[in-house]
Protein backbone atom coordinates (compact mmCIF):
# COMPACT_ATOMS: atom_id res chain seq x y z
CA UNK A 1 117.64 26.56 68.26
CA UNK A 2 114.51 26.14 67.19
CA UNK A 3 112.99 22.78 65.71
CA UNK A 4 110.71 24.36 63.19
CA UNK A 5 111.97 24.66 59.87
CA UNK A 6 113.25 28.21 59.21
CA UNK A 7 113.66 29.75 56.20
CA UNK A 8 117.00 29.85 54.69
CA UNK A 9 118.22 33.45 53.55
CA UNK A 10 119.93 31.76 51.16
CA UNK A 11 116.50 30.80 49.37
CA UNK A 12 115.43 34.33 48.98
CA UNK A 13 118.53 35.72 47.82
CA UNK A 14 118.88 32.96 45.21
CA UNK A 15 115.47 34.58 43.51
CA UNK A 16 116.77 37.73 43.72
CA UNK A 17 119.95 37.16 42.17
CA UNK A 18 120.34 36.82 37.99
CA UNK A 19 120.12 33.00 37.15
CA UNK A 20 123.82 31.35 36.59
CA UNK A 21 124.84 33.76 39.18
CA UNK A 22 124.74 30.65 42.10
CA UNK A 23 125.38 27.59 41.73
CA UNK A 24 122.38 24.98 43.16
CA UNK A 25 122.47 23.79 46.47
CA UNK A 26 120.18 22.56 48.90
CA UNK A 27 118.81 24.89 51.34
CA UNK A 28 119.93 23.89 55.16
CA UNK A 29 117.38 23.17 57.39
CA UNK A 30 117.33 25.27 61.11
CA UNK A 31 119.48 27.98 59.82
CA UNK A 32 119.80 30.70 61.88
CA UNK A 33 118.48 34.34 60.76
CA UNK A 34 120.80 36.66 59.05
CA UNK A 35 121.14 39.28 62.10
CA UNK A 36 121.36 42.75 60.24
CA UNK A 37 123.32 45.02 63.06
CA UNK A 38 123.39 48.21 61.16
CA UNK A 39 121.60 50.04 58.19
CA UNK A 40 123.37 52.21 57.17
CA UNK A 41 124.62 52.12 53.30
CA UNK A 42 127.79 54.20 54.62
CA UNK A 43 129.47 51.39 56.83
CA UNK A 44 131.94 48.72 56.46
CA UNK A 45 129.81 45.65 55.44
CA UNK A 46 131.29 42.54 57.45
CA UNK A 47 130.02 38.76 56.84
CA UNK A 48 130.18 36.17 59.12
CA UNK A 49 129.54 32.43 58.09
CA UNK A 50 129.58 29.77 60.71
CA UNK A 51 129.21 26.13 60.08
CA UNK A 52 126.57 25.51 62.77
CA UNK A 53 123.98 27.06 64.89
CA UNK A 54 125.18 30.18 66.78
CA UNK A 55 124.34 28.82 70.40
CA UNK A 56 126.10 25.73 69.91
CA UNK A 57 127.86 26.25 73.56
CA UNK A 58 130.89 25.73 71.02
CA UNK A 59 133.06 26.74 68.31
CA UNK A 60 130.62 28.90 66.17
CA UNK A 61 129.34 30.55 69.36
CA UNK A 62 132.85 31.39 69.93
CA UNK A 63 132.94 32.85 66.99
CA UNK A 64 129.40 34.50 67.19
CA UNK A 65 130.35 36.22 70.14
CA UNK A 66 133.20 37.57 68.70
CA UNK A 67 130.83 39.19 65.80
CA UNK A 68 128.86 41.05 68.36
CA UNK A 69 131.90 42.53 69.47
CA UNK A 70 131.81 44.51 66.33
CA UNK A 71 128.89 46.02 67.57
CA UNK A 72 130.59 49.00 69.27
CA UNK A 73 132.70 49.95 66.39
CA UNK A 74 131.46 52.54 64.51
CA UNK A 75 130.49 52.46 61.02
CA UNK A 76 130.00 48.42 61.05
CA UNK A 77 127.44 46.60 59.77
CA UNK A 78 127.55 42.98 60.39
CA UNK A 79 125.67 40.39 58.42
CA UNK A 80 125.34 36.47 59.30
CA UNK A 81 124.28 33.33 58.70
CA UNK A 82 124.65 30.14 60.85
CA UNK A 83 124.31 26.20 59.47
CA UNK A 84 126.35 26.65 55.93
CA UNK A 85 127.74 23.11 55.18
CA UNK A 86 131.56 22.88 53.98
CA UNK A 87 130.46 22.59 50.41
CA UNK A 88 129.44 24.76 47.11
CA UNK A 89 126.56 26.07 50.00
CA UNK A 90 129.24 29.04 51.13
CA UNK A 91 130.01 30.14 48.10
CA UNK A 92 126.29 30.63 47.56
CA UNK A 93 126.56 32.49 50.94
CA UNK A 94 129.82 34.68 50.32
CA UNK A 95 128.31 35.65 47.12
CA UNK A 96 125.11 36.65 48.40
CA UNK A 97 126.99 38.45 51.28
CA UNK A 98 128.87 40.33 48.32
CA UNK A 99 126.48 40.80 45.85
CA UNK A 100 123.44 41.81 47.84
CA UNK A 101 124.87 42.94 51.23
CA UNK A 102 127.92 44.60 49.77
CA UNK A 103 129.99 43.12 52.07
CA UNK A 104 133.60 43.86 51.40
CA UNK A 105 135.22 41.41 54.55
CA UNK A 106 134.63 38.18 55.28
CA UNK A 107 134.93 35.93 57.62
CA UNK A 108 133.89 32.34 56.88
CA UNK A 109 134.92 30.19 59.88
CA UNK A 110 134.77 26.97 59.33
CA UNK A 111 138.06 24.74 58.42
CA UNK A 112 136.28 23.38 55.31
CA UNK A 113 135.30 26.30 53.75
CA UNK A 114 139.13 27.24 52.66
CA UNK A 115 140.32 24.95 50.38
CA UNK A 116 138.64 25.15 47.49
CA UNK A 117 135.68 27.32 48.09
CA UNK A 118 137.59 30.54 49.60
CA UNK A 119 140.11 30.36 47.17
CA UNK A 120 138.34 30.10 44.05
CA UNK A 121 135.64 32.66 45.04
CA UNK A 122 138.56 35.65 46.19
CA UNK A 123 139.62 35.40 42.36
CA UNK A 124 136.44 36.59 41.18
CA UNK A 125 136.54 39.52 44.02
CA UNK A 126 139.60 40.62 44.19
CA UNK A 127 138.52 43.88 45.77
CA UNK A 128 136.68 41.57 48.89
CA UNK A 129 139.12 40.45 51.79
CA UNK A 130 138.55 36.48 52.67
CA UNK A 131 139.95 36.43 56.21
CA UNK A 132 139.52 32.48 57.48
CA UNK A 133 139.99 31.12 60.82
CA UNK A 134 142.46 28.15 60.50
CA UNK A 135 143.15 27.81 57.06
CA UNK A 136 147.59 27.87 55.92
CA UNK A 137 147.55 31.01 53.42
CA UNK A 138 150.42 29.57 51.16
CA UNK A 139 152.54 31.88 48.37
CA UNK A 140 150.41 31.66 45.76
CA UNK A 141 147.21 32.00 47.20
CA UNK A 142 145.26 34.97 45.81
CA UNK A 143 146.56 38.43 47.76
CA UNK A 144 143.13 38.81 49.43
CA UNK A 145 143.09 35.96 51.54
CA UNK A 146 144.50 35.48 54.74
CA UNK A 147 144.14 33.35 57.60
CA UNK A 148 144.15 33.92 61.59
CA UNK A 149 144.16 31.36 64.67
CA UNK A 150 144.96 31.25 68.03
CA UNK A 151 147.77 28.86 70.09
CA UNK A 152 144.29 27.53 72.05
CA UNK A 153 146.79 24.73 72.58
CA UNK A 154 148.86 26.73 75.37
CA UNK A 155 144.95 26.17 77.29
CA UNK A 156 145.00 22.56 76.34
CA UNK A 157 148.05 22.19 77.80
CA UNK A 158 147.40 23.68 81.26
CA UNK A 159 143.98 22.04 80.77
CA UNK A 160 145.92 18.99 80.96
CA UNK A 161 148.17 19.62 84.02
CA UNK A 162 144.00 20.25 86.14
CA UNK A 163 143.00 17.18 84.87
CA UNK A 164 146.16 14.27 85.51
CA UNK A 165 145.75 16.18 89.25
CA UNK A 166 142.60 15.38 89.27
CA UNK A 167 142.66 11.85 88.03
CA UNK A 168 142.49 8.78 89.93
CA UNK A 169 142.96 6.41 87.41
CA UNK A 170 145.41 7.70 85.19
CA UNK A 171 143.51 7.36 81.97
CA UNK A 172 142.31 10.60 80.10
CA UNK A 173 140.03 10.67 77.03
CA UNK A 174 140.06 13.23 74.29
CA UNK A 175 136.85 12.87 71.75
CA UNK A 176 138.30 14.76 68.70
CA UNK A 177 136.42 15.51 64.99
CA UNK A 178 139.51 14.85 62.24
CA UNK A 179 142.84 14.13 62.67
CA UNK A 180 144.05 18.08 61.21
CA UNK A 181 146.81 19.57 62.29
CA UNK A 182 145.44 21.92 64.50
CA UNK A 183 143.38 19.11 66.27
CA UNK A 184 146.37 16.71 66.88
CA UNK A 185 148.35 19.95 68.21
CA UNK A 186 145.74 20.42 71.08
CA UNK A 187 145.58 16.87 71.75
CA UNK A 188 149.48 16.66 71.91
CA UNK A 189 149.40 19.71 73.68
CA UNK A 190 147.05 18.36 76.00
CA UNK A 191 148.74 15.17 76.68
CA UNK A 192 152.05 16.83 77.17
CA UNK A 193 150.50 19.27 79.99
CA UNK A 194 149.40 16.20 82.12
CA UNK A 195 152.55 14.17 81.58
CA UNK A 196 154.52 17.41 83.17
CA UNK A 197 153.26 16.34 86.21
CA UNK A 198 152.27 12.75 86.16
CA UNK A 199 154.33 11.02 83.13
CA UNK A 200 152.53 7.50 83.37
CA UNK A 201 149.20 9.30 82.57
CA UNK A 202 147.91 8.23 79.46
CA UNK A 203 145.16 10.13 76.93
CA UNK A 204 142.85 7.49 74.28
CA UNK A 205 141.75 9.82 71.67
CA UNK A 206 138.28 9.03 69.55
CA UNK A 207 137.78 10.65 66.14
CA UNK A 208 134.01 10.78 65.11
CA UNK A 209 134.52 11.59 61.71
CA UNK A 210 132.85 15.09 61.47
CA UNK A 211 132.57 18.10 63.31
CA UNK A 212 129.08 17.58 64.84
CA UNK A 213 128.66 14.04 65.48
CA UNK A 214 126.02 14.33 68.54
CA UNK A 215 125.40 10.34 68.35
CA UNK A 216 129.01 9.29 67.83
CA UNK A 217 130.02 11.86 70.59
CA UNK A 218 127.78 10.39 72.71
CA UNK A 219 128.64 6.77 72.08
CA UNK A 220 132.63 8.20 72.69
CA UNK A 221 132.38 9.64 75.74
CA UNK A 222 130.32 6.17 77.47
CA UNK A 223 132.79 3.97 75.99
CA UNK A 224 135.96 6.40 78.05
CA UNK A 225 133.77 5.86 81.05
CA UNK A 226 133.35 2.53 80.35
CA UNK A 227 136.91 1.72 80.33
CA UNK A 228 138.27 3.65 83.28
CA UNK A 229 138.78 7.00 81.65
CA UNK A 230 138.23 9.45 84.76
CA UNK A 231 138.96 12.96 82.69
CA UNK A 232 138.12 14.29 79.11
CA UNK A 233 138.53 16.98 76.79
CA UNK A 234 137.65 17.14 73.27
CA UNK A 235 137.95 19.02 69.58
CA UNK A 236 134.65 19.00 68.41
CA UNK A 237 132.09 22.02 67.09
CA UNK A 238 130.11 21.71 70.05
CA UNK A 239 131.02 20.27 73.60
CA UNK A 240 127.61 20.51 75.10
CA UNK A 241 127.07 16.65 74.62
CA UNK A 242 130.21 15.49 75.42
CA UNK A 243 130.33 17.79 78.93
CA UNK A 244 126.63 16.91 79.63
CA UNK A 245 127.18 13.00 79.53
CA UNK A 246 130.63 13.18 81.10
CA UNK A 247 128.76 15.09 84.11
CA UNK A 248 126.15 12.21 84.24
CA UNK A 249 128.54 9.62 83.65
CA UNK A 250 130.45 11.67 86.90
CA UNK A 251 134.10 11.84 85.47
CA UNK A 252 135.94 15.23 85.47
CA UNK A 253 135.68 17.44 81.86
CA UNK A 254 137.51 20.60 80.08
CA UNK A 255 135.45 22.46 78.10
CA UNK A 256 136.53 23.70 74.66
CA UNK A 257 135.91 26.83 72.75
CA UNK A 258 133.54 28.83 75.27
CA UNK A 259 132.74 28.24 79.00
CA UNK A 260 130.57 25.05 79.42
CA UNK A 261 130.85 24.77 82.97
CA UNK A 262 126.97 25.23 83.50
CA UNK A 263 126.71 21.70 81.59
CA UNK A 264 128.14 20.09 84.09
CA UNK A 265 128.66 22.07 87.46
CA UNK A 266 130.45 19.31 89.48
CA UNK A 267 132.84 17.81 87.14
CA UNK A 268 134.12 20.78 84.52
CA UNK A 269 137.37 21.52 85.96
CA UNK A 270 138.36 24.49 83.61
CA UNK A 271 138.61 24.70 79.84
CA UNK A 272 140.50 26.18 76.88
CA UNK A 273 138.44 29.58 75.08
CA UNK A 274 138.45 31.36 72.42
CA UNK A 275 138.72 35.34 72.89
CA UNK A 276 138.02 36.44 68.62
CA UNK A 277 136.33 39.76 70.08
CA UNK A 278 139.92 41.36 70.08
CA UNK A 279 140.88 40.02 66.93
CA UNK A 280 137.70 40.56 65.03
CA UNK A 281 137.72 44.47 66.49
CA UNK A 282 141.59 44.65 65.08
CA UNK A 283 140.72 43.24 62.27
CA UNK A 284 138.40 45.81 61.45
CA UNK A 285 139.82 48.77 62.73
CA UNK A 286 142.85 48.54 60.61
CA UNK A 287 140.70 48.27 57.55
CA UNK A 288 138.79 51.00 58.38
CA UNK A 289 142.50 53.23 58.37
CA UNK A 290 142.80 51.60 55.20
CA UNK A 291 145.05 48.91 55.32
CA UNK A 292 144.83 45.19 53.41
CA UNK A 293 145.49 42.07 52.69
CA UNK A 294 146.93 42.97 49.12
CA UNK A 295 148.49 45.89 50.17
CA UNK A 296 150.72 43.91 52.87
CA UNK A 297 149.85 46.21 55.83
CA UNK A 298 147.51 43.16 56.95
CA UNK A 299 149.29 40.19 57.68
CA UNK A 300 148.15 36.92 55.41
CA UNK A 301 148.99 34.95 58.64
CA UNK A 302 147.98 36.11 61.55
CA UNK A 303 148.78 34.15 65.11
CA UNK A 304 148.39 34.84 68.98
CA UNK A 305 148.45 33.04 72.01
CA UNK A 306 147.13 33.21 75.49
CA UNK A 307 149.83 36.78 76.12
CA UNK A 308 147.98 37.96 72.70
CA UNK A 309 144.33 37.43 73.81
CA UNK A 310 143.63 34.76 71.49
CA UNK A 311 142.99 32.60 74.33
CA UNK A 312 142.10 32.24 77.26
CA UNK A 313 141.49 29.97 80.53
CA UNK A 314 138.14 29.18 81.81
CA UNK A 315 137.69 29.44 85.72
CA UNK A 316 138.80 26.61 87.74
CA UNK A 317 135.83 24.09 89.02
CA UNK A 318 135.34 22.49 92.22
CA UNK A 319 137.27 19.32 91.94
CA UNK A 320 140.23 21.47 91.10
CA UNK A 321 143.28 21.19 94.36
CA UNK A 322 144.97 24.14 95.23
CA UNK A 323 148.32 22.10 94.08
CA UNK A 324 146.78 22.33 91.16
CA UNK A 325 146.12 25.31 90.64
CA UNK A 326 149.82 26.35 92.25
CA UNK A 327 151.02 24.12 88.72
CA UNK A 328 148.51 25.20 86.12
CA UNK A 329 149.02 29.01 87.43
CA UNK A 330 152.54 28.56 86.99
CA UNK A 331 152.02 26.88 83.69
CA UNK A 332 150.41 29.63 82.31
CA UNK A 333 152.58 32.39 84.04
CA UNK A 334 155.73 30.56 81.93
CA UNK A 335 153.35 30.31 78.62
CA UNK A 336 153.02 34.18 78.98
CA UNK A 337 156.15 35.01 79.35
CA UNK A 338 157.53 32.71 76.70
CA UNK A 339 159.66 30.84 79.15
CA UNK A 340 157.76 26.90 78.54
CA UNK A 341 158.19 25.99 75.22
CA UNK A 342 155.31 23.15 74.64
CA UNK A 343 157.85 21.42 71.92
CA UNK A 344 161.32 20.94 72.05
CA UNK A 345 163.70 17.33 71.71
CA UNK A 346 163.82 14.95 71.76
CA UNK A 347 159.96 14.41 71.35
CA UNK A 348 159.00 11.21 69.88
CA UNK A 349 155.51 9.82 68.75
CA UNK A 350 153.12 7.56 69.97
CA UNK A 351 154.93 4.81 68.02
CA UNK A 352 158.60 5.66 68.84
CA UNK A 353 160.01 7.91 65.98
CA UNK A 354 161.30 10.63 67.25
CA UNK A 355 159.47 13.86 65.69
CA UNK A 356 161.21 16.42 67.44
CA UNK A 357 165.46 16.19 67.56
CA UNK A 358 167.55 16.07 70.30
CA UNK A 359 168.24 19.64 71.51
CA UNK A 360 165.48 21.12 68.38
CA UNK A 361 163.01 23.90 69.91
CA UNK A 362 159.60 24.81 67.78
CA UNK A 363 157.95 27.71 69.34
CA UNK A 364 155.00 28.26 69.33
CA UNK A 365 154.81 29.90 65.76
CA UNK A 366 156.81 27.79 63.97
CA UNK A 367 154.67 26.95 61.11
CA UNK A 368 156.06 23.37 61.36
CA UNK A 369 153.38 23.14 64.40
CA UNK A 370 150.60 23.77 61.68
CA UNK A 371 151.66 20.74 59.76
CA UNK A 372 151.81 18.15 62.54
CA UNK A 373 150.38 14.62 61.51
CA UNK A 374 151.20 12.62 64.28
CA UNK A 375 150.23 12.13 68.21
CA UNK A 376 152.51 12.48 70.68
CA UNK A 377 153.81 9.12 72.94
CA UNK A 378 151.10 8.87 75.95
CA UNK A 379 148.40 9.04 73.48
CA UNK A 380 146.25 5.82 72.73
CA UNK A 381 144.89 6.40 69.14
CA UNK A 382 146.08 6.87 65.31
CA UNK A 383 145.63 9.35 63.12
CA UNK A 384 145.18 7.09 60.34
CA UNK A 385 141.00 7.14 60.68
């Protein structure tokens, strides 16, 4: 992205709108331009918010990518806007997207944008659909809201059976944002997939604090090289700092989110993606045939896995043995079919309670999963930050 200072669309809209209408935020610098991929006052007006720059090698790319997809639907018009901080700034943004775009779906990405923001705006616009990636829609919520993500931590976990092959030392590092649920579940997840085949292997997990931390990501990933870590993952917005330094630094890396293996061509051994283009196009489709959120005949919770094309596996690197590829392939092949169940008892922490009970199985949907606050024995860390 560019280093000049763009102009935020939020800035113009705000003039255009009646005053008391928004409430006052500061305009984000280096926001990406509102991409307009139809005209046509006839379509199905669909806004997409992302917490940081579209080409972020990361999470919002992900999702950006996904948007595009939209693209050969007919009758869509997508509208978007990149950089919107997890504050009052994306309710300015949904109501802009409402108000001036006449968007009637929504899809505001980011984790922090649910709870309040989402939630108090869909009361106002009851006839708008909030659909958020992440967020636990709970009874109560209002009826036009719902909330999709993907089991990326089936990847994780076959990410983590490549990299305890490929480790000399034993020690793997995972370099993590906040300890949420769905961040300790790929880190578990992770950890678990590498002690299937080499139990003493331990994982020391770093939380920064914030989804884009480039300095503290930075100062993360040196101090796993520094103390023997040979083989990291991480849970952050965007890898590309983390996978760049762990190349330099020349220990192994999984990438997260999208492919990052062109940051770091001799170490990335595979990685866990994203694939939103198939849910973003189902998404759509059924709302186009008339379905919704209120109406029930759109799910409020909506979950897939690697057999649901949520997710996917990024190609295996160079460092990667065929041994381990005979594992992670038969990992995955057992993930498909339903047959490995990630958690089951007894499972017990990183301190010794036991989480999980003796002869207790959570699948991969239970929506216990999506509550976890704990890390798994094997990791090094707390989630007490």
């Amino acid at each position: 992205m560019s280093a000049r200072l763009s102009l935020s669309r939020r800035i113009v809209l705000r003039g255009m709108l009646a005053a008391g209408s928004l409430g006052l935020v500061k305009a984000v610098s280096g926001c990406s331009p509102t991409r307009i991929a139809s005209n046509a006052e006839k379509n199905l007006v669909v806004g997409f918010i992302y917490v940081g720059p579209k080409d972020d090698y990361g999470y919002n790319q992900a999702h950006a990518i996904g948007a595009a997809a939209l693209s050969k639907i007919a009758g869509v018009k997508v509208v978007e806007e990149a950089s919107v901080p997890e504050t009052t700034a994306v309710v300015e943004t949904m109501r802009n997207m409402i108000e001036q775009d006449k968007a009637t779906l929504l899809f505001p990405t980011s984790f922090g944008y649910y709870d309040p923001h989402i939630l108090k705006l869909a009361k106002e616009y009851p006839d708008v659909q909030f659909l958020h990636c992440g967020g636990l829609y709970q009874s109560g919520h209002p009826e036009n809201v719902g909330s999709y993500f993907g089991y990326i931590d089936e990847a994780q976990y076959v990410a983590g059976i490549v990299a305890a092959h490929a480790s000399k030392t034993g020690k793997l590092g995972f370099i993590a944002a906040k300890p949420i649920p769905q961040v300790l579940r790929n880190i578990n997840s992770y950890t678990l997939g590498a002690r299937s085949v080499r139990p003493d292997v331990t994982n020391q997990v770093i939380f920064t604090g914030s989804w884009s931390e480039p300095v503290k990501e930075a100062e993360a990933i040196n101090s796993l090289a520094d103390i023997g870590v040979d083989g990291v993952t991480c849970h952050v917005d965007s890898p590309k700092i983390i996978m760049e330094l762990a190349e330099k630094r020349r220990i192994n890396c999984s990438g997260y989110h999208a492919d990052q293996s062109a940051l770091a061509p001799k170490g990335y051994l595979t990685g866990a993606e994203w694939d939103w283009s198939s849910v973003y196009q189902s998404y759509v489709k059924d709302i186009q045939a008339g379905k919704s959120l209120a109406k029930g005949s759109i799910p409020h919770l909506y979950r897939g896995g690697l057999g649901d094309k949520f997710v996917k596996i990024s190609a295996f690197g160079p460092n990667v043995t065929p041994e381990a590829k005979k594992d992670a392939e038969a990992a995955l092949q057992k993930l498909l079919t339903g047959e490995l169940v990630i958690y089951s008892g007894e499972m017990k922490d990183n301190t010794g309670r036991i989480v999980i009970q003796s002869g207790k199985v959570l699948k991969q949907r239970e929506i216990a999963l999506e509550k976890m606050d704990w890390l798994v024995d094997g990791v090094k860390g707390s989630t007490k930050v």
